[in-house]
C-alpha atoms as a PDB file:
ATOM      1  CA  UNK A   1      70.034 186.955 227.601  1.00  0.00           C
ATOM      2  CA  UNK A   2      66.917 185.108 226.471  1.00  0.00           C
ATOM      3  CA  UNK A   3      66.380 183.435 223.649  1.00  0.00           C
ATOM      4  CA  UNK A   4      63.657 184.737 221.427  1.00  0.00           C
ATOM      5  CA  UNK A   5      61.617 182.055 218.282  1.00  0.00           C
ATOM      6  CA  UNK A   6      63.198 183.692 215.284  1.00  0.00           C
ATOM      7  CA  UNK A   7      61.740 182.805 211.981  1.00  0.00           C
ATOM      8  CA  UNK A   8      64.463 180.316 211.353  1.00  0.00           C
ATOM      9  CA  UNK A   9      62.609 178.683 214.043  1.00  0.00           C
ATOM     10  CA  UNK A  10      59.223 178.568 213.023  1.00  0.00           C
ATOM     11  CA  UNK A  11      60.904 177.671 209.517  1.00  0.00           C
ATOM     12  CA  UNK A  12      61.961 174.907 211.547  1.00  0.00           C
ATOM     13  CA  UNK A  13      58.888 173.959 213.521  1.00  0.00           C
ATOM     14  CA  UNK A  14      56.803 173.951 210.338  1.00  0.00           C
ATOM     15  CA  UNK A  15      59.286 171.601 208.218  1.00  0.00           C
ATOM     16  CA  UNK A  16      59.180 169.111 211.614  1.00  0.00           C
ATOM     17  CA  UNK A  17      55.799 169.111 211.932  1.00  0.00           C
ATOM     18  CA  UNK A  18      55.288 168.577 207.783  1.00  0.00           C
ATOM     19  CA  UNK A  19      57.263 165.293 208.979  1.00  0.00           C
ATOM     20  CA  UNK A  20      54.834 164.135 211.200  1.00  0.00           C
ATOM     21  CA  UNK A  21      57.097 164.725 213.893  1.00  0.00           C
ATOM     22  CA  UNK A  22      55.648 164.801 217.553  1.00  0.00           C
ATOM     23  CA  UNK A  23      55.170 168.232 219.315  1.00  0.00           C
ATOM     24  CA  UNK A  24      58.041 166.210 222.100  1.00  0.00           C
ATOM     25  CA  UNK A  25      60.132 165.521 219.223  1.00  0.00           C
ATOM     26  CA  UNK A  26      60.060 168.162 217.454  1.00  0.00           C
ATOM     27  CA  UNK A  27      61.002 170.072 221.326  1.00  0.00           C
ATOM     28  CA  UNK A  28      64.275 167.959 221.520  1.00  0.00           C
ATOM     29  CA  UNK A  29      65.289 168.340 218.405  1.00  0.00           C
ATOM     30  CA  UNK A  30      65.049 172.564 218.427  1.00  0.00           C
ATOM     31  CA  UNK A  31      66.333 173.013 222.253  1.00  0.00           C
ATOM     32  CA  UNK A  32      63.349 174.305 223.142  1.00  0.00           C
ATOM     33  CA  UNK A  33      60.286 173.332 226.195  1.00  0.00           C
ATOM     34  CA  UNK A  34      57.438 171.710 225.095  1.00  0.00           C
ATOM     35  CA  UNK A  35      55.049 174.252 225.794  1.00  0.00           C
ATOM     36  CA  UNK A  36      56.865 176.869 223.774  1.00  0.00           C
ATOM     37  CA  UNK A  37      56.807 174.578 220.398  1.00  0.00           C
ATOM     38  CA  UNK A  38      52.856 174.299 221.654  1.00  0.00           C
ATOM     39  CA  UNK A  39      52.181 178.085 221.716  1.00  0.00           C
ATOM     40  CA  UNK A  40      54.102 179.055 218.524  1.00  0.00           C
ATOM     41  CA  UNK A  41      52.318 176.185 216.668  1.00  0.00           C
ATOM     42  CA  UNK A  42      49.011 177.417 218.141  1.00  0.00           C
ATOM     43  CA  UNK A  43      50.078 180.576 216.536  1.00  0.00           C
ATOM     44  CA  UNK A  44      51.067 179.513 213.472  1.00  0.00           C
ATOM     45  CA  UNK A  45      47.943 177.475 213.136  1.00  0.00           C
ATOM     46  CA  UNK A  46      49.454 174.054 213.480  1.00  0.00           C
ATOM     47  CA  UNK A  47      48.014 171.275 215.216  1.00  0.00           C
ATOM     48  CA  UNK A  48      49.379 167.635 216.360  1.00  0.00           C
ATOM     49  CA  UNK A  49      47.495 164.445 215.423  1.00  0.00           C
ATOM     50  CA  UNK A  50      46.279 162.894 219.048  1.00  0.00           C
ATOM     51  CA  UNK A  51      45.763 159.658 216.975  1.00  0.00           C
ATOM     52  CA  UNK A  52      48.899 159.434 215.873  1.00  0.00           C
ATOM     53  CA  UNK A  53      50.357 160.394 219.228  1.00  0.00           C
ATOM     54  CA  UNK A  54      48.734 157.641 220.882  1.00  0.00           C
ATOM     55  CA  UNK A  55      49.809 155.555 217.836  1.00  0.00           C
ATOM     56  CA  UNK A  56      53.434 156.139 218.706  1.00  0.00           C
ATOM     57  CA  UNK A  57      53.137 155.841 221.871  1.00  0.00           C
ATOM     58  CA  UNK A  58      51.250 152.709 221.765  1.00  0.00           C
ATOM     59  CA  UNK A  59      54.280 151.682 219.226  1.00  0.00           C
ATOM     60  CA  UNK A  60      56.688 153.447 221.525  1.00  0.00           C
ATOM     61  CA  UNK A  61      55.270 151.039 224.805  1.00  0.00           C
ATOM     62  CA  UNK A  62      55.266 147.919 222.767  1.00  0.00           C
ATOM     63  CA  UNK A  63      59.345 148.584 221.823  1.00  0.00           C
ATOM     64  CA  UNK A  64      59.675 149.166 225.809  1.00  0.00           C
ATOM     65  CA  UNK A  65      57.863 145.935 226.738  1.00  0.00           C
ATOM     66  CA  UNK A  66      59.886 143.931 224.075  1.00  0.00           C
ATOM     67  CA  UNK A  67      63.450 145.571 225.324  1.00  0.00           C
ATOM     68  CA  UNK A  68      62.406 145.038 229.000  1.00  0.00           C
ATOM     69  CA  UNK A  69      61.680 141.172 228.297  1.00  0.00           C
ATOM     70  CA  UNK A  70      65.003 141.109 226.431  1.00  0.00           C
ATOM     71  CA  UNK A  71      66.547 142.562 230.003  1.00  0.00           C
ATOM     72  CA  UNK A  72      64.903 140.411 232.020  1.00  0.00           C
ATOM     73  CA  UNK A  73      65.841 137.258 229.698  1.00  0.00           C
ATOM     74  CA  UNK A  74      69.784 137.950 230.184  1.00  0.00           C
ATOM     75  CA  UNK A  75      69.381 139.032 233.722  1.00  0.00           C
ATOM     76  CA  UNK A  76      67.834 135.543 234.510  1.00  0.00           C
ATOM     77  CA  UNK A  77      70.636 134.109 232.156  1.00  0.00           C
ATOM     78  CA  UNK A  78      73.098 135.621 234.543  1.00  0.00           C
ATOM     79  CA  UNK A  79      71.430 134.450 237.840  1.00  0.00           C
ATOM     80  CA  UNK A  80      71.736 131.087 236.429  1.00  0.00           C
ATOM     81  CA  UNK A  81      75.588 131.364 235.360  1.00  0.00           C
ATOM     82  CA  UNK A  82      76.128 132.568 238.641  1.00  0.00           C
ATOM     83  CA  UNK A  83      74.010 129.936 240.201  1.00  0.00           C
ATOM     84  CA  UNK A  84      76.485 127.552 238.552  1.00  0.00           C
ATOM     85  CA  UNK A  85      79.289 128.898 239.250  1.00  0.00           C
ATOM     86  CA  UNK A  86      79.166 128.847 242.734  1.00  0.00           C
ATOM     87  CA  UNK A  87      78.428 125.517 242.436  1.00  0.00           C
ATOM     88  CA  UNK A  88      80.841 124.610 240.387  1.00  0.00           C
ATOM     89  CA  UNK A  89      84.718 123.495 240.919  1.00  0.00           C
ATOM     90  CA  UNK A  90      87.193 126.416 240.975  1.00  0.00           C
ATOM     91  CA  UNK A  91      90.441 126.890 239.790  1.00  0.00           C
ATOM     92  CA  UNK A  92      92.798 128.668 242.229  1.00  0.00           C
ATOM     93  CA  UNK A  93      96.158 130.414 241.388  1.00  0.00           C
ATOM     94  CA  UNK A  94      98.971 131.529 243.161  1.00  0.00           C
ATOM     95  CA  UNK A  95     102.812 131.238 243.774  1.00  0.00           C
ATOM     96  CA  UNK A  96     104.786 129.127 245.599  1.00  0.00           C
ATOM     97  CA  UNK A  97     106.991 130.325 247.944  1.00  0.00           C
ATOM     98  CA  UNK A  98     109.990 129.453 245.595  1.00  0.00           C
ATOM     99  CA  UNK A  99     107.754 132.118 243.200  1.00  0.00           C
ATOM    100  CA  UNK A 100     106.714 129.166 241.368  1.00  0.00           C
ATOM    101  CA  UNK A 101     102.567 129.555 239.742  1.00  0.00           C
ATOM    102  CA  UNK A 102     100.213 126.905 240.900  1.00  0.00           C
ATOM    103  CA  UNK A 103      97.459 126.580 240.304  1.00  0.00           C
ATOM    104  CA  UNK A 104      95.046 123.865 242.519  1.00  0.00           C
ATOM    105  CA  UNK A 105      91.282 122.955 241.483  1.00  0.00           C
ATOM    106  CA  UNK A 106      88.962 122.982 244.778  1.00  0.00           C
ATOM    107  CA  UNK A 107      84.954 121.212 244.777  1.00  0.00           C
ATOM    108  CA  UNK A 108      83.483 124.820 245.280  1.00  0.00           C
ATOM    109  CA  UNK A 109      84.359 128.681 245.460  1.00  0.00           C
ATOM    110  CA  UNK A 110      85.834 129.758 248.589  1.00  0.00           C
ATOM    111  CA  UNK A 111      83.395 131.339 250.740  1.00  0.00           C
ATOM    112  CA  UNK A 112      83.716 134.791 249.623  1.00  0.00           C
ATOM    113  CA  UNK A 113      83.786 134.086 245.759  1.00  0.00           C
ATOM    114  CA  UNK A 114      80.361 131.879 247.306  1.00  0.00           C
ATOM    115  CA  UNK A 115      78.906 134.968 248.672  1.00  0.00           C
ATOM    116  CA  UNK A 116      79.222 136.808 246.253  1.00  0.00           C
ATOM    117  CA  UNK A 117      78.356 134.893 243.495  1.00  0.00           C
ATOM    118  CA  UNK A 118      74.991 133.947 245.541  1.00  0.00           C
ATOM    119  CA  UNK A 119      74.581 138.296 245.888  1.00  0.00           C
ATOM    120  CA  UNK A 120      74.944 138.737 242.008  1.00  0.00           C
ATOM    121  CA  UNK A 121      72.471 135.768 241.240  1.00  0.00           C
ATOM    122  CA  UNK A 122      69.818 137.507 244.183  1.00  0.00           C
ATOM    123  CA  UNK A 123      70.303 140.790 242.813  1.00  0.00           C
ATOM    124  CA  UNK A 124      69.699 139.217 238.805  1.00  0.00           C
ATOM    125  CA  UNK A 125      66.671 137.674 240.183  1.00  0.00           C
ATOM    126  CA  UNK A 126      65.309 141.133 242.321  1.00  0.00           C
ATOM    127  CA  UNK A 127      66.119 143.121 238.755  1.00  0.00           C
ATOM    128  CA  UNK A 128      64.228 140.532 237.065  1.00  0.00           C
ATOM    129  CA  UNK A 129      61.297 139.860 239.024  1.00  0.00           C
ATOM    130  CA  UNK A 130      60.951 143.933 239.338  1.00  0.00           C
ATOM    131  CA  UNK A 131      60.567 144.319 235.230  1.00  0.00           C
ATOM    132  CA  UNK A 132      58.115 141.536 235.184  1.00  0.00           C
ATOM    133  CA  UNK A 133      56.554 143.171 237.775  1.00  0.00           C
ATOM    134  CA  UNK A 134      56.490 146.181 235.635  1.00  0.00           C
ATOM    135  CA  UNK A 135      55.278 144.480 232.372  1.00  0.00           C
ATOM    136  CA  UNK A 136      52.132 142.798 234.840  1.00  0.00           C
ATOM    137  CA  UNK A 137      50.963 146.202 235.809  1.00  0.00           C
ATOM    138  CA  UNK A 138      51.186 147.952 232.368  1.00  0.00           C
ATOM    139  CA  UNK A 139      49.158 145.002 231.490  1.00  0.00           C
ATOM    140  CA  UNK A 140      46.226 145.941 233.778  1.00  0.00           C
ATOM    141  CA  UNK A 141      46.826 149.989 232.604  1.00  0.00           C
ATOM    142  CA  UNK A 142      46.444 148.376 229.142  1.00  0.00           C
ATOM    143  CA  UNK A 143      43.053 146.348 229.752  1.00  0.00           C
ATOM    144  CA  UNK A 144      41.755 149.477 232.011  1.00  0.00           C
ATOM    145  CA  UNK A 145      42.761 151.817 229.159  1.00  0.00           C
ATOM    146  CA  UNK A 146      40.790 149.488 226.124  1.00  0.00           C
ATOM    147  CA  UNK A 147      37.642 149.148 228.306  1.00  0.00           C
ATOM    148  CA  UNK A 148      37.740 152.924 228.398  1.00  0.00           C
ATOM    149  CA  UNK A 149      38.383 153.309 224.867  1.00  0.00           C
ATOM    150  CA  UNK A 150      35.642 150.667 224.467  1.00  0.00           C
ATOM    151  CA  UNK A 151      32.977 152.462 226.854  1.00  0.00           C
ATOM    152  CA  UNK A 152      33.482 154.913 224.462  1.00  0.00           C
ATOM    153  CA  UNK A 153      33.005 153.773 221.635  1.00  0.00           C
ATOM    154  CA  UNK A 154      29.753 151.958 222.545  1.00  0.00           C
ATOM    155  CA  UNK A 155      28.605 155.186 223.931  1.00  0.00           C
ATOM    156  CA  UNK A 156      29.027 156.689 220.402  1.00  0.00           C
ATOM    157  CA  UNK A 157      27.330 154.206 218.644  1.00  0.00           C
ATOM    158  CA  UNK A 158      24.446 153.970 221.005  1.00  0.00           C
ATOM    159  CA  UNK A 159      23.817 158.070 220.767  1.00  0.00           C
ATOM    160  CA  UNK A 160      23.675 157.198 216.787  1.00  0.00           C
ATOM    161  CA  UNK A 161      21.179 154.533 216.876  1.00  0.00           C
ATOM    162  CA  UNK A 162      19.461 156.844 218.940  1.00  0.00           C
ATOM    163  CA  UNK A 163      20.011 159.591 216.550  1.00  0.00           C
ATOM    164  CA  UNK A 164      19.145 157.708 213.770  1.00  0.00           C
ATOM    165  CA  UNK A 165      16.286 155.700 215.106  1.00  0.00           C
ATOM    166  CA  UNK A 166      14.312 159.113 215.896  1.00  0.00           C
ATOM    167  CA  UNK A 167      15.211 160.197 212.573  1.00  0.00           C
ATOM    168  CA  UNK A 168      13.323 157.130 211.324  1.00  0.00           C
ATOM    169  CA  UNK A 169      10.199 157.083 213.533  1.00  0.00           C
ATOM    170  CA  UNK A 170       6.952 158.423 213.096  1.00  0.00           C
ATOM    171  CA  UNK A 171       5.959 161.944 214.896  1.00  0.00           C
ATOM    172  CA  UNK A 172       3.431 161.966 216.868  1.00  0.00           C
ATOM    173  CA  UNK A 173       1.292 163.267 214.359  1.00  0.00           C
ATOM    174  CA  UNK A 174       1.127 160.499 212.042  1.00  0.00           C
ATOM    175  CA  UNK A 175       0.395 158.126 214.816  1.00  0.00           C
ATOM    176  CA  UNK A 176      -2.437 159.837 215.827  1.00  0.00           C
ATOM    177  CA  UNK A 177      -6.170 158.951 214.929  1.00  0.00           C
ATOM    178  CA  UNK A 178      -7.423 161.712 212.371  1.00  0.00           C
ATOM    179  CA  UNK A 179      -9.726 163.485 214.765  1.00  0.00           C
ATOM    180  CA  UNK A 180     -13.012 163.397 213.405  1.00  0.00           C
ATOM    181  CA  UNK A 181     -16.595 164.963 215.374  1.00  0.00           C
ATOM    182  CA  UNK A 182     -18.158 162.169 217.075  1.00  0.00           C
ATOM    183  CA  UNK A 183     -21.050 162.320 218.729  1.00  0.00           C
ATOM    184  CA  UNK A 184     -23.079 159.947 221.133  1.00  0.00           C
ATOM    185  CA  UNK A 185     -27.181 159.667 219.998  1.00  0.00           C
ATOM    186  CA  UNK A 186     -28.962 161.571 221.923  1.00  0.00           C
ATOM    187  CA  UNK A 187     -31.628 159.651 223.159  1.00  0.00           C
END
């Protein structure tokens, strides 16, 4: 059976959006599509900020850049442990065969603990590389995206010069030479 927007609902939708709450937001939190909490707030004469969508979102990309640096810091962290330990001496243990531990210290990891030390280090690195990567061409969306919004705005200030500078200059009229009757002697 479908659901229908009840008036609890659009009790709802109007106390989110008093928030400031974003029309996605506000979506997740009811359990209902985006384009449904679009149409009833069309209907109920609501309206979302686009500034302060692209605010948050702006904010919202920053956080993302931030946490993805953060990633890519510990993943190179743990290319480098790994890096070292397969370098390193390791300590093997096992049993004697009177049952007895031992435990023996070789120069390097057996070839297996090696290989797959070496794997965890590559795949660190790939990860890594692959969000910096990602950072380097949200950087050029960025730059593309401010010349746009920069275009813009230089468009808008050049139609009001315009605007203003024919507000400001003379007609045509006023320019012209008071017409008077002139006539050439007759000879």
């Amino acid at each position: 059976m479908a659901r229908t927007f009840s008036a609890e609902d659009e009790e709802r939708l109007r106390h989110f959006h008093a928030e400031g709450a974003s029309r996605n937001d506000i979506a997740r939190r009811m359990g209902w599509s985006v384009g449904t909490i679009t149409n009833h707030a069309q209907r109920l004469g609501l309206s979302f900020d686009r500034e302060a969508v692209r605010a948050a979102t702006n904010a919202r990309q920053v956080d993302l850049r931030d946490r993805r640096q953060r990633i890519q810091e510990q993943l190179l962290d743990l290319a480098e442990r790994a890096i070292e330990r397969a370098q390193d001496r390791y300590l093997v243990h096992g049993f004697s065969h009177t049952g007895e531990s031992v435990a023996e210290w070789l120069q390097q990891p057996p070839a297996k603990e090696t290989k797959d030390l070496t794997l965890a280090a590559s795949s660190a690195l790939t990860s890594a590389m692959k969000l910096a990567q990602a950072d380097a061409e949200s950087g050029v969306h960025e730059a593309r995206s401010m010349l746009g919004d920069l275009g813009e705005a230089l468009t808008k200030v050049a139609r009001q010069i315009g605007e203003a500078d024919t507000a400001t200059r003379p007609t045509t009229d006023a320019i012209r030479p008071p017409t008077a009757s002139w006539h050439a002697p007759r000879a």
